[in-house]
PDB file of N, CA and C in Angstrom:
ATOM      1  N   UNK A   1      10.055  38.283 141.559  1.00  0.00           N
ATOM      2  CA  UNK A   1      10.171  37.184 142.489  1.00  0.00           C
ATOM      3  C   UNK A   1      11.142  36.128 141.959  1.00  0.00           C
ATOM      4  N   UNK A   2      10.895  35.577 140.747  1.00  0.00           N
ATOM      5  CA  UNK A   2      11.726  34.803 140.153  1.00  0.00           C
ATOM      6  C   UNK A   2      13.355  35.352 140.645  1.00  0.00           C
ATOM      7  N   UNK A   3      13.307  36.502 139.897  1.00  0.00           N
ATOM      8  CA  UNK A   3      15.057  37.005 139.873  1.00  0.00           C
ATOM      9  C   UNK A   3      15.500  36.997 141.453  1.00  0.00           C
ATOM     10  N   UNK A   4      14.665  37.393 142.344  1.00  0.00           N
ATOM     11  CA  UNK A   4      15.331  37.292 143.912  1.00  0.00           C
ATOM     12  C   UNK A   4      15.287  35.549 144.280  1.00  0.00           C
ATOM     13  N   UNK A   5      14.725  34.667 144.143  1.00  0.00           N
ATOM     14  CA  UNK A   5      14.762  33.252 143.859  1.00  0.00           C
ATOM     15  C   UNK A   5      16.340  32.827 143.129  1.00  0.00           C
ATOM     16  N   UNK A   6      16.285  33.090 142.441  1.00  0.00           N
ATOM     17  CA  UNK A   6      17.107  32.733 141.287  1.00  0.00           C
ATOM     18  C   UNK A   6      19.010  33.563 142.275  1.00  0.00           C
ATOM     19  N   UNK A   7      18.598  34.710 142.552  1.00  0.00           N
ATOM     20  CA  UNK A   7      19.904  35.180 143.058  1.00  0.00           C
ATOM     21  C   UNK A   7      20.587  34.500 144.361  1.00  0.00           C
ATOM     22  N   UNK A   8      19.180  34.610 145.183  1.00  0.00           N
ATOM     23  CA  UNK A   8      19.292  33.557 146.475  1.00  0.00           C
ATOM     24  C   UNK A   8      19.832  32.246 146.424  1.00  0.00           C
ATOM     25  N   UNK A   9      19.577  30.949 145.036  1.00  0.00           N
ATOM     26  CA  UNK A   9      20.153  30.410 144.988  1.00  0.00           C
ATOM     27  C   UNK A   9      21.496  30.392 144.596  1.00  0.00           C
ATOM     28  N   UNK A  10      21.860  31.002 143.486  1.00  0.00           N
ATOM     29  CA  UNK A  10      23.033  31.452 143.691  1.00  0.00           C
ATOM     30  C   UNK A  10      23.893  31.957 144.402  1.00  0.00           C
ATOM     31  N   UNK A  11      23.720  32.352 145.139  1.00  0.00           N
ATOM     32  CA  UNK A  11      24.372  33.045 146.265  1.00  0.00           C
ATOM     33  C   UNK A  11      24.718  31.728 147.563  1.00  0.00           C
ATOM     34  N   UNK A  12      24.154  30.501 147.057  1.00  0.00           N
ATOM     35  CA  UNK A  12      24.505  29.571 147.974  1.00  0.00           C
ATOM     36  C   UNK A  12      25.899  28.459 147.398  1.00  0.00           C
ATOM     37  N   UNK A  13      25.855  28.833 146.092  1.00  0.00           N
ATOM     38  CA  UNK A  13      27.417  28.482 145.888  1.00  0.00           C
ATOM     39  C   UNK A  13      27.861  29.124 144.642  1.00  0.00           C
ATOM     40  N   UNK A  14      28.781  29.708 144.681  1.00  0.00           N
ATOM     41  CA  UNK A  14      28.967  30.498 143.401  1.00  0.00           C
ATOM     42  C   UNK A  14      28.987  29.566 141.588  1.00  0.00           C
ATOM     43  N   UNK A  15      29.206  28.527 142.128  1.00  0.00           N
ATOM     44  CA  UNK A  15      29.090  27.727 140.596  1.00  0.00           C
ATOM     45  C   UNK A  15      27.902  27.743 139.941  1.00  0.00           C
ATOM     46  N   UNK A  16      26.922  27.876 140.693  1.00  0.00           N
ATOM     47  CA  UNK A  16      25.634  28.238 139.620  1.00  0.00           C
ATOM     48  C   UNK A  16      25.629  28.874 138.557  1.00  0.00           C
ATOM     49  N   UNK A  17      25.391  28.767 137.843  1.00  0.00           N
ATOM     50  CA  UNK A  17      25.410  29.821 136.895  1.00  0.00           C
ATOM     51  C   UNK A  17      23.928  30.245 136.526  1.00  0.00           C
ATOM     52  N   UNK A  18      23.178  29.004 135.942  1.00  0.00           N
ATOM     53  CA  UNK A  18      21.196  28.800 135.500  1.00  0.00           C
ATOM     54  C   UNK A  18      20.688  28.272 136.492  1.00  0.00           C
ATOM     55  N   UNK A  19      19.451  29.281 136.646  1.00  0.00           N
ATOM     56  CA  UNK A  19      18.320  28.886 138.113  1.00  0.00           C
ATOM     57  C   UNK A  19      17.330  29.016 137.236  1.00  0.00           C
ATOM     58  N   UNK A  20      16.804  28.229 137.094  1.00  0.00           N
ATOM     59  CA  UNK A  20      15.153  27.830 136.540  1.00  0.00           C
ATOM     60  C   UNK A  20      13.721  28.307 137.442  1.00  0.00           C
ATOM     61  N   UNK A  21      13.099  28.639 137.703  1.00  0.00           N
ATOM     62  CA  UNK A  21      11.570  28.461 138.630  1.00  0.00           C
ATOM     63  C   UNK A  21      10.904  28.842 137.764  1.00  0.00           C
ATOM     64  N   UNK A  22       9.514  28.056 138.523  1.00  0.00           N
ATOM     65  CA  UNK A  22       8.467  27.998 137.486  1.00  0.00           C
ATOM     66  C   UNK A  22       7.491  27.918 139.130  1.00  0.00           C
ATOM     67  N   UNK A  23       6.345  28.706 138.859  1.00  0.00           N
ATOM     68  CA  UNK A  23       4.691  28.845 139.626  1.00  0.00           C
ATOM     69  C   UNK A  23       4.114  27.806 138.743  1.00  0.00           C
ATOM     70  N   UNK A  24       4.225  26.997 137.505  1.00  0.00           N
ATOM     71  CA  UNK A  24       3.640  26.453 137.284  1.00  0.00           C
ATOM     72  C   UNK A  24       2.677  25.056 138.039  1.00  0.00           C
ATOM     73  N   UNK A  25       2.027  25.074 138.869  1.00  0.00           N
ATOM     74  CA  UNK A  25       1.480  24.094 139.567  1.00  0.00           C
ATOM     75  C   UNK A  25       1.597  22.477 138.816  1.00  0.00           C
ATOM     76  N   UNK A  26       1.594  22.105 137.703  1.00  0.00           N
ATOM     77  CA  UNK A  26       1.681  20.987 137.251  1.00  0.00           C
ATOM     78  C   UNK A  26       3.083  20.432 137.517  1.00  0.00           C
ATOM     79  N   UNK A  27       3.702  21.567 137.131  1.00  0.00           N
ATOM     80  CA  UNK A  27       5.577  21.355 137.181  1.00  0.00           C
ATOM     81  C   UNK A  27       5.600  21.137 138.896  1.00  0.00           C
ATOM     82  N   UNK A  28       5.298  21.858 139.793  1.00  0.00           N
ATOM     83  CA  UNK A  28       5.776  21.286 140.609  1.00  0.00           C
ATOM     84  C   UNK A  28       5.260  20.243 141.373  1.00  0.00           C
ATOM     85  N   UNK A  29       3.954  19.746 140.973  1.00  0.00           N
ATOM     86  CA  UNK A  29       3.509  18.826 141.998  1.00  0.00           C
ATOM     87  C   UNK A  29       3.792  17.766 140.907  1.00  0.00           C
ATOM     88  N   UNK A  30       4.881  17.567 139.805  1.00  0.00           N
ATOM     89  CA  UNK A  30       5.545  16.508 139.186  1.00  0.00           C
ATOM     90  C   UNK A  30       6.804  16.062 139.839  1.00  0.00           C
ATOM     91  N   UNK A  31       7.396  17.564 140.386  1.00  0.00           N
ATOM     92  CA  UNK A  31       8.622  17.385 140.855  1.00  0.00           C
ATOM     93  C   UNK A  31       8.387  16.667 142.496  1.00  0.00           C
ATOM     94  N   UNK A  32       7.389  17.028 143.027  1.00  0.00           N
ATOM     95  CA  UNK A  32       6.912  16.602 144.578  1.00  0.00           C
ATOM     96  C   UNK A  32       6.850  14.804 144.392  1.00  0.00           C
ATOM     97  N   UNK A  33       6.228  15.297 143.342  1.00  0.00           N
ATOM     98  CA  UNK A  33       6.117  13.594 142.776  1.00  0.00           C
ATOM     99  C   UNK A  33       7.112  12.834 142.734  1.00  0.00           C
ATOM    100  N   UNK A  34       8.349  13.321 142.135  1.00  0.00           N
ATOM    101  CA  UNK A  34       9.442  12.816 141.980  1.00  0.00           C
ATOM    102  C   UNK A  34      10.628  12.271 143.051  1.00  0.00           C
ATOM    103  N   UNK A  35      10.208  13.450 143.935  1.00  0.00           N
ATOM    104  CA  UNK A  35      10.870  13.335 145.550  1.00  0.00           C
ATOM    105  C   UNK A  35      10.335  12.332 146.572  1.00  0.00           C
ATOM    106  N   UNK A  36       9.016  12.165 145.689  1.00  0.00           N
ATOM    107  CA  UNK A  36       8.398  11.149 147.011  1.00  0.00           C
ATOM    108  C   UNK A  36       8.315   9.716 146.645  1.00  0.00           C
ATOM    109  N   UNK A  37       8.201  10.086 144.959  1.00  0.00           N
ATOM    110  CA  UNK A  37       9.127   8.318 144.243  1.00  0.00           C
ATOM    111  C   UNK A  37      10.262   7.858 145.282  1.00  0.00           C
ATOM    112  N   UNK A  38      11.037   8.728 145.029  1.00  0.00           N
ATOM    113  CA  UNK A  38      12.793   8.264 145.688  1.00  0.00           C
ATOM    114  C   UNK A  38      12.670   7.955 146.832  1.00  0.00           C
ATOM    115  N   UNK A  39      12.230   9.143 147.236  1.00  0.00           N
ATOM    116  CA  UNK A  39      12.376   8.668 148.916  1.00  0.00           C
ATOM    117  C   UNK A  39      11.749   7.636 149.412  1.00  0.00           C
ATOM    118  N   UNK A  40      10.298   7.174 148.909  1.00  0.00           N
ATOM    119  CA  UNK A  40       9.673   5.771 149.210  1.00  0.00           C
ATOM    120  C   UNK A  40      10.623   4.415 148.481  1.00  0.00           C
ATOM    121  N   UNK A  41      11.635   4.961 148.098  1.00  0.00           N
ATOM    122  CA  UNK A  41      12.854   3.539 147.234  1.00  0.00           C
ATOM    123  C   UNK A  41      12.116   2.999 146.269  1.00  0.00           C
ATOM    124  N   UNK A  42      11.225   3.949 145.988  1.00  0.00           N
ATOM    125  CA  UNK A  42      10.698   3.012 143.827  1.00  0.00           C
ATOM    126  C   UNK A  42      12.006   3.030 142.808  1.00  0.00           C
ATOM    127  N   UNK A  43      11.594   1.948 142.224  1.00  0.00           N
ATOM    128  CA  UNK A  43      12.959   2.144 141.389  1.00  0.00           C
ATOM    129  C   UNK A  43      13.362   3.658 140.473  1.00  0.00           C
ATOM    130  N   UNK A  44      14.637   4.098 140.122  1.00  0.00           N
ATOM    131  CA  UNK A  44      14.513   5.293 139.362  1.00  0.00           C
ATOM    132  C   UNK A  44      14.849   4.778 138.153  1.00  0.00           C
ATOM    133  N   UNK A  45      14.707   4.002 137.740  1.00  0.00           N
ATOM    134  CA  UNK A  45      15.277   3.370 136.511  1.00  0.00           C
ATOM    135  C   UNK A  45      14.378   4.120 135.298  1.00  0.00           C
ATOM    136  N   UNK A  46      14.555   4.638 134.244  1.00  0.00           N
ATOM    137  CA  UNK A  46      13.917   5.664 133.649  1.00  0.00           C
ATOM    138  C   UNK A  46      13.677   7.284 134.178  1.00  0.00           C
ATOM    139  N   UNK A  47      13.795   7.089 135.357  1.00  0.00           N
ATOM    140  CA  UNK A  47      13.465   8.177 135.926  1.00  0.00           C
ATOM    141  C   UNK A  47      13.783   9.835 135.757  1.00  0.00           C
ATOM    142  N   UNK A  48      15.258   8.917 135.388  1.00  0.00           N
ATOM    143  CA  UNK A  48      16.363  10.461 134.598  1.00  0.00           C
ATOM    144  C   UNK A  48      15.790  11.183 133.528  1.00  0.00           C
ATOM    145  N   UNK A  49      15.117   9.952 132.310  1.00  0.00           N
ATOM    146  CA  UNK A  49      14.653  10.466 131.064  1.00  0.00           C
ATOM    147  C   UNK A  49      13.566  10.982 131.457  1.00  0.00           C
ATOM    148  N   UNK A  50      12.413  10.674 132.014  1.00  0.00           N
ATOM    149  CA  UNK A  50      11.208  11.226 132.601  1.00  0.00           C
ATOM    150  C   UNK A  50      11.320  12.727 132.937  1.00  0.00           C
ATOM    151  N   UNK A  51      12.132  12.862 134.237  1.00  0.00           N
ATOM    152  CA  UNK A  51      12.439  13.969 134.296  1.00  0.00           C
ATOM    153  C   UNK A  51      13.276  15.120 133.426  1.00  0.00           C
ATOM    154  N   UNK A  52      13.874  14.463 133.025  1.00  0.00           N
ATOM    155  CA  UNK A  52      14.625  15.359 131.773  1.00  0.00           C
ATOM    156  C   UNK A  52      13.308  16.275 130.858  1.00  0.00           C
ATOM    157  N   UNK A  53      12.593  14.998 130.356  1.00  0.00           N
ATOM    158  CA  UNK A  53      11.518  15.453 129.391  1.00  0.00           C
ATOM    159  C   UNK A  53      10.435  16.840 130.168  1.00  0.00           C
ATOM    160  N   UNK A  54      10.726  16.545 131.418  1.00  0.00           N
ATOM    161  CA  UNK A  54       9.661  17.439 132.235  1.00  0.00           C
ATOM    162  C   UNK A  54      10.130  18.055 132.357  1.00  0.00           C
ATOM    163  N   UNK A  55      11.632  18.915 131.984  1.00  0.00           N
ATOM    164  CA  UNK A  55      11.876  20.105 132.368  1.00  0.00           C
ATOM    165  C   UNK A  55      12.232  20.732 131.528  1.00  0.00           C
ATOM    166  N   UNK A  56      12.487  19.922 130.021  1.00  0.00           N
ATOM    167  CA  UNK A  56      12.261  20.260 128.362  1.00  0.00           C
ATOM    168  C   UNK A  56      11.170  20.810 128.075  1.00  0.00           C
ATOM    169  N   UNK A  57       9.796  19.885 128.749  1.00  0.00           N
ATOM    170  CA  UNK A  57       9.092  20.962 128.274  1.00  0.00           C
ATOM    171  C   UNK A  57       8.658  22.135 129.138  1.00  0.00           C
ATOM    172  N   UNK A  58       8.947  22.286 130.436  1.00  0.00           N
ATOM    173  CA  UNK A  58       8.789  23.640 131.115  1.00  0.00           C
ATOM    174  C   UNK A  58       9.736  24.662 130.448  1.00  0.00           C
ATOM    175  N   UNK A  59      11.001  24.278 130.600  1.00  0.00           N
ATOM    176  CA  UNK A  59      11.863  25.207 130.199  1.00  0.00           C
ATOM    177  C   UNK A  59      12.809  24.927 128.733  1.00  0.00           C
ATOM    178  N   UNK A  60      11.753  25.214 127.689  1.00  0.00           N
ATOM    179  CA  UNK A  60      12.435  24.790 126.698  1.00  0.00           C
ATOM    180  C   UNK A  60      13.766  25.245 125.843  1.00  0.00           C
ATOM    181  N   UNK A  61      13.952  26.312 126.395  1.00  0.00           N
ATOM    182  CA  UNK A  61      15.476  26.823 126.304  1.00  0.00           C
ATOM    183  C   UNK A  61      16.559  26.673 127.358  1.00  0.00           C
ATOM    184  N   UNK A  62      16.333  25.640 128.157  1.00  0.00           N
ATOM    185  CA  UNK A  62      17.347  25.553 129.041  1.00  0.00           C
ATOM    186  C   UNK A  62      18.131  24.766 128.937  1.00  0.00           C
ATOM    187  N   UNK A  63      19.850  25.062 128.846  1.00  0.00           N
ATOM    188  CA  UNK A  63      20.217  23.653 128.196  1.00  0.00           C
ATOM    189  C   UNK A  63      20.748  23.081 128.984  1.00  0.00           C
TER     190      UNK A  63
END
């Protein structure tokens, strides 16, 4: 599932190169989290590092 995920996005612009997914339920209802920060206009100020760290530790080889 991952790899047909992963191709599909790619296949929507060839510059991709790394597609990440994760079933992890924590990871994504962080990221839901994250979308619904913004879109309600909370500040993102930190927000970059936050998220950075959250996808360091899902995907800790991803650079």
């Amino acid at each position: 599932m991952e790899k047909k995920i992963a191709d599909q996005v790619r296949a929507t612009a060839s510059d991709i190169q790394e597609v990440y997914v994760s079933a992890n339920p924590d990871f994504v209802n962080r990221m839901k989290d994250y979308e619904k920060r913004i879109n309600e206009g909370a500040p993102v100020k930190g927000l970059f590092e936050e998220f950075t760290e959250t996808v360091q530790r899902v995907f800790p080889n991803a650079r």
